[in-house]
N, C-alpha and C. Protein backbone atom coordinates (compact mmCIF):
# COMPACT_ATOMS: atom_id res chain seq x y z
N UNK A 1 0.83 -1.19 0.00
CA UNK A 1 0.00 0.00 0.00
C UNK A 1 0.88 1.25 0.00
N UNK A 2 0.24 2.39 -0.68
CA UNK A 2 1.05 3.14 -0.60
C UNK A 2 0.83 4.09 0.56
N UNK A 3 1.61 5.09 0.89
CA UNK A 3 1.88 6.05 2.14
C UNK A 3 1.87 7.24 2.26
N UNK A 4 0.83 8.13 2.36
CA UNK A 4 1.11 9.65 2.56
C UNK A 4 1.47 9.89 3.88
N UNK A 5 2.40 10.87 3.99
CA UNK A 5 2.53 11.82 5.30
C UNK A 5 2.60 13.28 5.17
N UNK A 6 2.60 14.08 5.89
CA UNK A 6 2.56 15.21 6.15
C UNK A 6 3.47 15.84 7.41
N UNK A 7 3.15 16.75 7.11
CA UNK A 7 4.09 17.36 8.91
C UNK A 7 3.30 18.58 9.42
N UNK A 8 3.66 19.07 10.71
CA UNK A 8 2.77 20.06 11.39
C UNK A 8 4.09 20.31 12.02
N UNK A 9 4.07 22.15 11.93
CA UNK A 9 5.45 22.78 12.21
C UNK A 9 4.82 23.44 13.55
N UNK A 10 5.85 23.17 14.46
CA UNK A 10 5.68 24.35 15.64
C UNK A 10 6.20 25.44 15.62
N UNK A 11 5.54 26.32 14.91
CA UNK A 11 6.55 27.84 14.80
C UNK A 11 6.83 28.59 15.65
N UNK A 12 6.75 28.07 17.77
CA UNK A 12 7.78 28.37 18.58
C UNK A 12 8.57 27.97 18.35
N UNK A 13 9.18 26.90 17.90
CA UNK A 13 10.59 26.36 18.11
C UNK A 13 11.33 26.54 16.57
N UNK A 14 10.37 26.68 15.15
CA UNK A 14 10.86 26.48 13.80
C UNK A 14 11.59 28.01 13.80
N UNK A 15 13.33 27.64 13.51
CA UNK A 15 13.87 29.02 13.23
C UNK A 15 14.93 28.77 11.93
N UNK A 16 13.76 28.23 11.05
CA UNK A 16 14.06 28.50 9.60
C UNK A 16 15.66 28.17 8.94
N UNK A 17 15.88 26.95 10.18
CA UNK A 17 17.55 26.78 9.47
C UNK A 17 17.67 26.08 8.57
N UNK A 18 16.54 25.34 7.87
CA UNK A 18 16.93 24.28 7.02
C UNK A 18 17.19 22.71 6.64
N UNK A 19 17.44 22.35 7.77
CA UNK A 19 18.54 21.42 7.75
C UNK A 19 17.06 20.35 7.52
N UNK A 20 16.06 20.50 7.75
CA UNK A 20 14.56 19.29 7.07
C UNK A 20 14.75 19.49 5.87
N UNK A 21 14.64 20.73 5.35
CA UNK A 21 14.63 21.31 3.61
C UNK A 21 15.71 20.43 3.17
N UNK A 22 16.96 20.35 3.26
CA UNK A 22 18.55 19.71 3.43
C UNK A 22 17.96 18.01 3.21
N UNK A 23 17.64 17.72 4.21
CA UNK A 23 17.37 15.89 4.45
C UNK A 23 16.26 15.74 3.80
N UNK A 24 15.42 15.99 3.20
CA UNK A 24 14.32 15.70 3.01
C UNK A 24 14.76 14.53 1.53
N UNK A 25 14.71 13.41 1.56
CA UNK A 25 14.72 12.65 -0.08
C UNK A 25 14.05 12.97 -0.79
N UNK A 26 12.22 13.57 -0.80
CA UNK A 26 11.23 13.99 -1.98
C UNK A 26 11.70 15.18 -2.33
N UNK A 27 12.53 15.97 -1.58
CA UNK A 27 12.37 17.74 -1.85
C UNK A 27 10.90 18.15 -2.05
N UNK A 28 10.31 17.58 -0.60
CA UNK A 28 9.07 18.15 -0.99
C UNK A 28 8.71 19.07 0.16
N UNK A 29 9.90 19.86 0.86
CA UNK A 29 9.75 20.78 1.57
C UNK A 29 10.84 22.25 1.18
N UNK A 30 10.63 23.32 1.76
CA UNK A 30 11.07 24.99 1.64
C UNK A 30 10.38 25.69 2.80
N UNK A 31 11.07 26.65 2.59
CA UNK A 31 10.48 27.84 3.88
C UNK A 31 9.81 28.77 3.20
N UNK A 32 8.78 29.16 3.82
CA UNK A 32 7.61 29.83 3.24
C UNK A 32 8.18 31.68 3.68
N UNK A 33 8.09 31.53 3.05
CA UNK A 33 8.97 33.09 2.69
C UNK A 33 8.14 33.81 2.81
N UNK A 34 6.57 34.13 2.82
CA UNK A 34 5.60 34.35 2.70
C UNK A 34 5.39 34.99 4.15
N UNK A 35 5.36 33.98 4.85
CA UNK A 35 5.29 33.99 6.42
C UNK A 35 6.58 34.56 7.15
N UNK A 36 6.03 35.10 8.68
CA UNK A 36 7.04 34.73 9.61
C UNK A 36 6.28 34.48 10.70
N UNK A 37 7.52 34.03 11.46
CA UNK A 37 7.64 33.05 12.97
C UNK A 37 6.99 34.15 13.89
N UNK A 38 6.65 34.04 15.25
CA UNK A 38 6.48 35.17 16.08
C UNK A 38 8.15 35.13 16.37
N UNK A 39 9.00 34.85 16.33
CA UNK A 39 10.20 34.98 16.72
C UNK A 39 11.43 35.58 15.37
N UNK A 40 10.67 35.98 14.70
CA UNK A 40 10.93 36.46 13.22
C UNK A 40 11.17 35.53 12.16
N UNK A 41 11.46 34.17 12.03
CA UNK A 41 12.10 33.25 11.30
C UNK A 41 10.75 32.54 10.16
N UNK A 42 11.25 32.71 9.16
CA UNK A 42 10.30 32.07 8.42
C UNK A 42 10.27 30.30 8.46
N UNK A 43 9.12 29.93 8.82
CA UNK A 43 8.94 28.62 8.83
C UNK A 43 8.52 27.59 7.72
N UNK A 44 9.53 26.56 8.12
CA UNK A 44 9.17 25.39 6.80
C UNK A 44 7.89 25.48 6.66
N UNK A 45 7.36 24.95 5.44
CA UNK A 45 6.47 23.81 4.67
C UNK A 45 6.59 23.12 3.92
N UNK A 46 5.27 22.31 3.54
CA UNK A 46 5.48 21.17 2.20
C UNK A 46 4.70 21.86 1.30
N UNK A 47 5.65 21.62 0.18
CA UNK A 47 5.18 22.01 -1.20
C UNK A 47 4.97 20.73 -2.37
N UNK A 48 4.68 19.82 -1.45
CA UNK A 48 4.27 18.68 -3.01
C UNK A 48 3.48 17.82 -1.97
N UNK A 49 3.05 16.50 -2.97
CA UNK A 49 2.42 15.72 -2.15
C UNK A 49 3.02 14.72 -2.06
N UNK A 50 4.35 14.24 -2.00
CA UNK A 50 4.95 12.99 -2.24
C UNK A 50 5.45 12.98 -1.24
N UNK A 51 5.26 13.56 -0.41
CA UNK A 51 5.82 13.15 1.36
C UNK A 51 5.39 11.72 1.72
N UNK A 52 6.33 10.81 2.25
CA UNK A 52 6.06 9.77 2.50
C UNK A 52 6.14 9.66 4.43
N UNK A 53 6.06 10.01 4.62
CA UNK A 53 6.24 10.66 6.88
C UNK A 53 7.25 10.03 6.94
N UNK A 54 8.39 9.46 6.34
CA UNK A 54 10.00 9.01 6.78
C UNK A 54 10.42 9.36 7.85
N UNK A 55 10.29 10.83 7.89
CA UNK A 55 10.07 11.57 9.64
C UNK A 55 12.19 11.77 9.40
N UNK A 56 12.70 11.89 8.05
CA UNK A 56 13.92 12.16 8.49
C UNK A 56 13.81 13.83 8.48
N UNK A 57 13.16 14.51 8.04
CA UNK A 57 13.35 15.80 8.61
C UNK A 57 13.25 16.10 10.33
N UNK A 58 12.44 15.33 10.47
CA UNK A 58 12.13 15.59 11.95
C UNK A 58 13.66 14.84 13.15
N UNK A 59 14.23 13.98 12.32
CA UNK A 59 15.61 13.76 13.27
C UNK A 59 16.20 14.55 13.15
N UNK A 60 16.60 15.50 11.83
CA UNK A 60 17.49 15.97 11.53
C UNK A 60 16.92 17.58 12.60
N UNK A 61 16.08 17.98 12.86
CA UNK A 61 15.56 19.00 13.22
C UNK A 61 16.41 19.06 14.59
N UNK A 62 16.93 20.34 14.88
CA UNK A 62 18.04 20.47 16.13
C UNK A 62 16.69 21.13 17.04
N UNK A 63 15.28 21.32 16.80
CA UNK A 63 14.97 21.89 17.63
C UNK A 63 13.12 21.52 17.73
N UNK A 64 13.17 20.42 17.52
CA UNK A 64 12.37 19.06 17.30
C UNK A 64 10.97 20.37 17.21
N UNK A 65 11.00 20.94 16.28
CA UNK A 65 9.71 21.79 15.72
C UNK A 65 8.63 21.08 14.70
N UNK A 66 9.02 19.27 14.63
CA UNK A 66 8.34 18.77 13.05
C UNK A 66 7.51 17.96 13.77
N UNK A 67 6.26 17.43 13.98
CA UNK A 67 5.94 16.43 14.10
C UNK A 67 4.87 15.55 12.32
N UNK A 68 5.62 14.42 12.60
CA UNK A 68 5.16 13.64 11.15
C UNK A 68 4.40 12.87 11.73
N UNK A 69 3.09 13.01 10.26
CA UNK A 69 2.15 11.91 10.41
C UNK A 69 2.27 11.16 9.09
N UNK A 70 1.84 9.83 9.42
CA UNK A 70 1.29 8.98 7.96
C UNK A 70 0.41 8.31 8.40
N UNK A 71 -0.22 8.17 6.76
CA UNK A 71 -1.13 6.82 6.46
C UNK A 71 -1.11 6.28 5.41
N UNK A 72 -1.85 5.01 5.29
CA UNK A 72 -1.62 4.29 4.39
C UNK A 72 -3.02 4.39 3.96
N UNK A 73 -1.90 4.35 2.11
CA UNK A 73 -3.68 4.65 1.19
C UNK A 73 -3.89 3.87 0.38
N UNK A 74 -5.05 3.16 0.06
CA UNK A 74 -5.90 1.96 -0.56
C UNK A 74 -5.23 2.26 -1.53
N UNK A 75 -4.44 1.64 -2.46
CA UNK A 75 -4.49 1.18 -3.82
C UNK A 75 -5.82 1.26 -4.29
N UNK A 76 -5.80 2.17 -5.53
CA UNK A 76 -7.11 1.69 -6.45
C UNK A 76 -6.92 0.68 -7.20
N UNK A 77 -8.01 0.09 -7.57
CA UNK A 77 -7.26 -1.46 -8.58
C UNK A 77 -7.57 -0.68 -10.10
N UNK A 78 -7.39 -1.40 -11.12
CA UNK A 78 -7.37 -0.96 -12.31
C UNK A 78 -8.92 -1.37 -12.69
N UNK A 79 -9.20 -0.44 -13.74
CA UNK A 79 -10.54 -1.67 -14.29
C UNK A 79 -10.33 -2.42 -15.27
């Protein structure tokens, strides 16, 4: 089956260093430039849907701001 995940950033602790953006294997994360932190720092997001919750951004995170979720999604069958 296949696997989506996602992540949910704590933007007390996210201070926009990177290092998830860095580890990530899909490159399916960046910092939203858009935004800022209450602590000024712009905080990650995901920009695709091919996140699989591997959760290696979240080791790599020095300031454990990531929490990853997954699930597993039904295969459609063919007709």
């Amino acid at each position: 089956m296949p696997v989506k995940g996602w992540i949910k950033v704590n933007e007390l602790y996210c201070k926009g260093c990177e290092l998830c953006v860095t580890a990530c294997p899909k490159d399916v994360m960046e910092l939203d430039m858009d935004r800022l932190t209450s602590k000024g720092y712009h905080p990650v997001k995901l920009i695709g849907e091919d996140c699989t919750g591997c959760a290696i951004c979240a080791v790599v995170c020095p300031d454990a701001a990531l929490t990853i979720y997954r699930q597993k999604v039904p295969a459609v069958a063919a007709a």
